[in-house]
C-alpha atoms as a PDB file:
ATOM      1  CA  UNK A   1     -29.424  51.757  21.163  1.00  0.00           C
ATOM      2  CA  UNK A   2     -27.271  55.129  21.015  1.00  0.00           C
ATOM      3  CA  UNK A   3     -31.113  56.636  21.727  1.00  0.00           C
ATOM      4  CA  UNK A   4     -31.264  54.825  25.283  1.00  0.00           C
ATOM      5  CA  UNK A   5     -28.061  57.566  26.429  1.00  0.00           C
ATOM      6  CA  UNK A   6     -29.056  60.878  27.316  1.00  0.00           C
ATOM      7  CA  UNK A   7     -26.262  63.413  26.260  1.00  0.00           C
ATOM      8  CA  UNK A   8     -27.353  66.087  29.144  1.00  0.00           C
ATOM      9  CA  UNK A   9     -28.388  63.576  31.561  1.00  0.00           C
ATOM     10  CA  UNK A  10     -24.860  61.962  31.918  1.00  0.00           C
ATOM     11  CA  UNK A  11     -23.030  65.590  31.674  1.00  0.00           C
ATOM     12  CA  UNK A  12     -21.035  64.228  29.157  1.00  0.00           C
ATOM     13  CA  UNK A  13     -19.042  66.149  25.653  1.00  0.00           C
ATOM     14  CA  UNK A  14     -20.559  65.437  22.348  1.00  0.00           C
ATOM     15  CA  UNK A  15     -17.064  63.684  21.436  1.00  0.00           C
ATOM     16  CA  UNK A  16     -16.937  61.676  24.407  1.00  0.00           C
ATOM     17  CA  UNK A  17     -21.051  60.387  23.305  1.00  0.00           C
ATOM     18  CA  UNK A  18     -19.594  59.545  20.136  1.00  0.00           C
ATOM     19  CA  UNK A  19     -16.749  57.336  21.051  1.00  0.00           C
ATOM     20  CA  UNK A  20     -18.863  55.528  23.471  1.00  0.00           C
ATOM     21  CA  UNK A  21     -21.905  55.379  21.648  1.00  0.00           C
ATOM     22  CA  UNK A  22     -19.775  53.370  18.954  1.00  0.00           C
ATOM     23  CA  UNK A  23     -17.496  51.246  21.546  1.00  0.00           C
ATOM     24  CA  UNK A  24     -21.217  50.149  23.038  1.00  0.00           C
ATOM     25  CA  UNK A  25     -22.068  48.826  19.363  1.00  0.00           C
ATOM     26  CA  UNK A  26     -18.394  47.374  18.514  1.00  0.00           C
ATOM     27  CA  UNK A  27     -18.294  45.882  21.536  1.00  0.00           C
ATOM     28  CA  UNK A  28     -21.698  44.247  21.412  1.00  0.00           C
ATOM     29  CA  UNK A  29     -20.643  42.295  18.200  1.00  0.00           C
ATOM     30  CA  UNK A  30     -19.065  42.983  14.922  1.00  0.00           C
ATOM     31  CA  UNK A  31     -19.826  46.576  14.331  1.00  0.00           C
ATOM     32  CA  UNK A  32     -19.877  48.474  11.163  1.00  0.00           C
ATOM     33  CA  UNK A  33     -19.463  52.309  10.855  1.00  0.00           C
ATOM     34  CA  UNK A  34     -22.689  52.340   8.714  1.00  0.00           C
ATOM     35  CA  UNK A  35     -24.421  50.540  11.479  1.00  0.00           C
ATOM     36  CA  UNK A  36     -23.036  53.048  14.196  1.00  0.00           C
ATOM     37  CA  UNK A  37     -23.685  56.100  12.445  1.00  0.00           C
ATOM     38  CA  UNK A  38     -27.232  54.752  11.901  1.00  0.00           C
ATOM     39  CA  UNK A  39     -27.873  55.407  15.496  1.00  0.00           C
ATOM     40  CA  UNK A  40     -27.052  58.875  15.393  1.00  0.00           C
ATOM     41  CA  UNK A  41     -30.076  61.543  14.537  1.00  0.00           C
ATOM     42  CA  UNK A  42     -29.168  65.089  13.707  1.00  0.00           C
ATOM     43  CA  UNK A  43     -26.336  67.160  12.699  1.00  0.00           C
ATOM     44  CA  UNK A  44     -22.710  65.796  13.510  1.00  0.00           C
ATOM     45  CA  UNK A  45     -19.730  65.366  11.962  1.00  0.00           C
ATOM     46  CA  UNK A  46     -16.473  64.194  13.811  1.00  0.00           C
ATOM     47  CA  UNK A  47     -12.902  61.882  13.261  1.00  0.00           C
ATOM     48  CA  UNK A  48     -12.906  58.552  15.455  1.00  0.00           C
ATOM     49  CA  UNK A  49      -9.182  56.671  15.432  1.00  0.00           C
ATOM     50  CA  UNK A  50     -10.466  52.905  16.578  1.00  0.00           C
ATOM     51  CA  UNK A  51      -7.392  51.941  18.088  1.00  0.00           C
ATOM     52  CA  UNK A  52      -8.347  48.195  18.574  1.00  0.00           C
ATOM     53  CA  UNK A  53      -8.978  48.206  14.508  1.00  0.00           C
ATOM     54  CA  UNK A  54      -6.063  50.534  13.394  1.00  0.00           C
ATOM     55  CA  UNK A  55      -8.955  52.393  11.847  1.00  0.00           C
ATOM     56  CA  UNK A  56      -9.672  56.347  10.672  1.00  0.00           C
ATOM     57  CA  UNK A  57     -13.432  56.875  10.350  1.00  0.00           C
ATOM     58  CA  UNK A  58     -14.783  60.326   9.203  1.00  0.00           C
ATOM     59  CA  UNK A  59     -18.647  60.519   9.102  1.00  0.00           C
ATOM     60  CA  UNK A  60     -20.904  63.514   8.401  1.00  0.00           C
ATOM     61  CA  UNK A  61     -24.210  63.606   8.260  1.00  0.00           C
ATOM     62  CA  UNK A  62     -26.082  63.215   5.296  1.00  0.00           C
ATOM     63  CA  UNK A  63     -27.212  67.191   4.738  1.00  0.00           C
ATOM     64  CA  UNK A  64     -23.605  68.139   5.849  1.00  0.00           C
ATOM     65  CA  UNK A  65     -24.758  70.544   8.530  1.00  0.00           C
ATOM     66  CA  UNK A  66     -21.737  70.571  10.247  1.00  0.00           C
ATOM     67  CA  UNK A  67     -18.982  71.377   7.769  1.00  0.00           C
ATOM     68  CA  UNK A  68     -16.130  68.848   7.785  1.00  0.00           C
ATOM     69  CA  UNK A  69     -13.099  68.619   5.205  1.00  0.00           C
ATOM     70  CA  UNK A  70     -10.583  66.195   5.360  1.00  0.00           C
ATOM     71  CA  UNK A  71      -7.485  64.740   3.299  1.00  0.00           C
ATOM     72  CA  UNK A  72      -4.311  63.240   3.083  1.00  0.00           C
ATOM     73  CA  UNK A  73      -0.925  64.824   3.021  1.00  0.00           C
ATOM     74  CA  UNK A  74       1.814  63.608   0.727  1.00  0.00           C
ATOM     75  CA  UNK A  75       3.433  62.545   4.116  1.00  0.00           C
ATOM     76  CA  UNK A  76       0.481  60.115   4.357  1.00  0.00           C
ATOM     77  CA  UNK A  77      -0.198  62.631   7.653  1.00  0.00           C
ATOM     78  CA  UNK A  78      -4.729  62.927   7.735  1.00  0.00           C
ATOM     79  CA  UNK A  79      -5.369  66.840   7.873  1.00  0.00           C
ATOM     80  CA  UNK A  80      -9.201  67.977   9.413  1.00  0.00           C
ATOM     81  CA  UNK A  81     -10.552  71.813   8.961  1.00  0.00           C
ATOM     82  CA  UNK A  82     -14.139  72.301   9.528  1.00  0.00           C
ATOM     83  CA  UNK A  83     -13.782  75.315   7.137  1.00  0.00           C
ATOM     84  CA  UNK A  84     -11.819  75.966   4.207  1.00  0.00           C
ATOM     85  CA  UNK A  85      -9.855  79.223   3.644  1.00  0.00           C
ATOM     86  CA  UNK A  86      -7.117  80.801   1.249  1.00  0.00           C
END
């Protein structure tokens, strides 16, 4: 349960809760991202690459609090802004 780990208590980044929040669950059993991100409670947004799958997951939460674009470029390269500009 990605509630049981304590963010401040472990001193650890927001990115590096994320990744290990979701190895926990893949590791556990077969994990889907809809079943890690339904462990998470309150703004995020963020990019995982899950090497072991040869996956790209981009997740945002559900009242897109924290802005996150993303899309591919003709050279099939994945480009990430959290803001858009022209």
């Amino acid at each position: 349960n990605a509630g049981s780990v304590r963010l401040t208590r472990y001193r650890i980044s927001e990115a590096a809760f994320v990744i290990e929040v979701y190895k926990t669950l893949r590791d556990r059993a077969p994990c889907t991202v809809e079943h890690a991100l339904s462990e998470f409670r309150g703004p995020f947004s963020f990019v995982l690459y899950d090497q072991k799958q040869k996956k790209v997951f981009v997740a945002q939460d559900a009242y897109g609090k924290r802005p996150l674009y993303w899309g591919l470029c003709k050279d099939s390269v994945l480009a990430i802004a959290d803001k858009v500009t022209r």
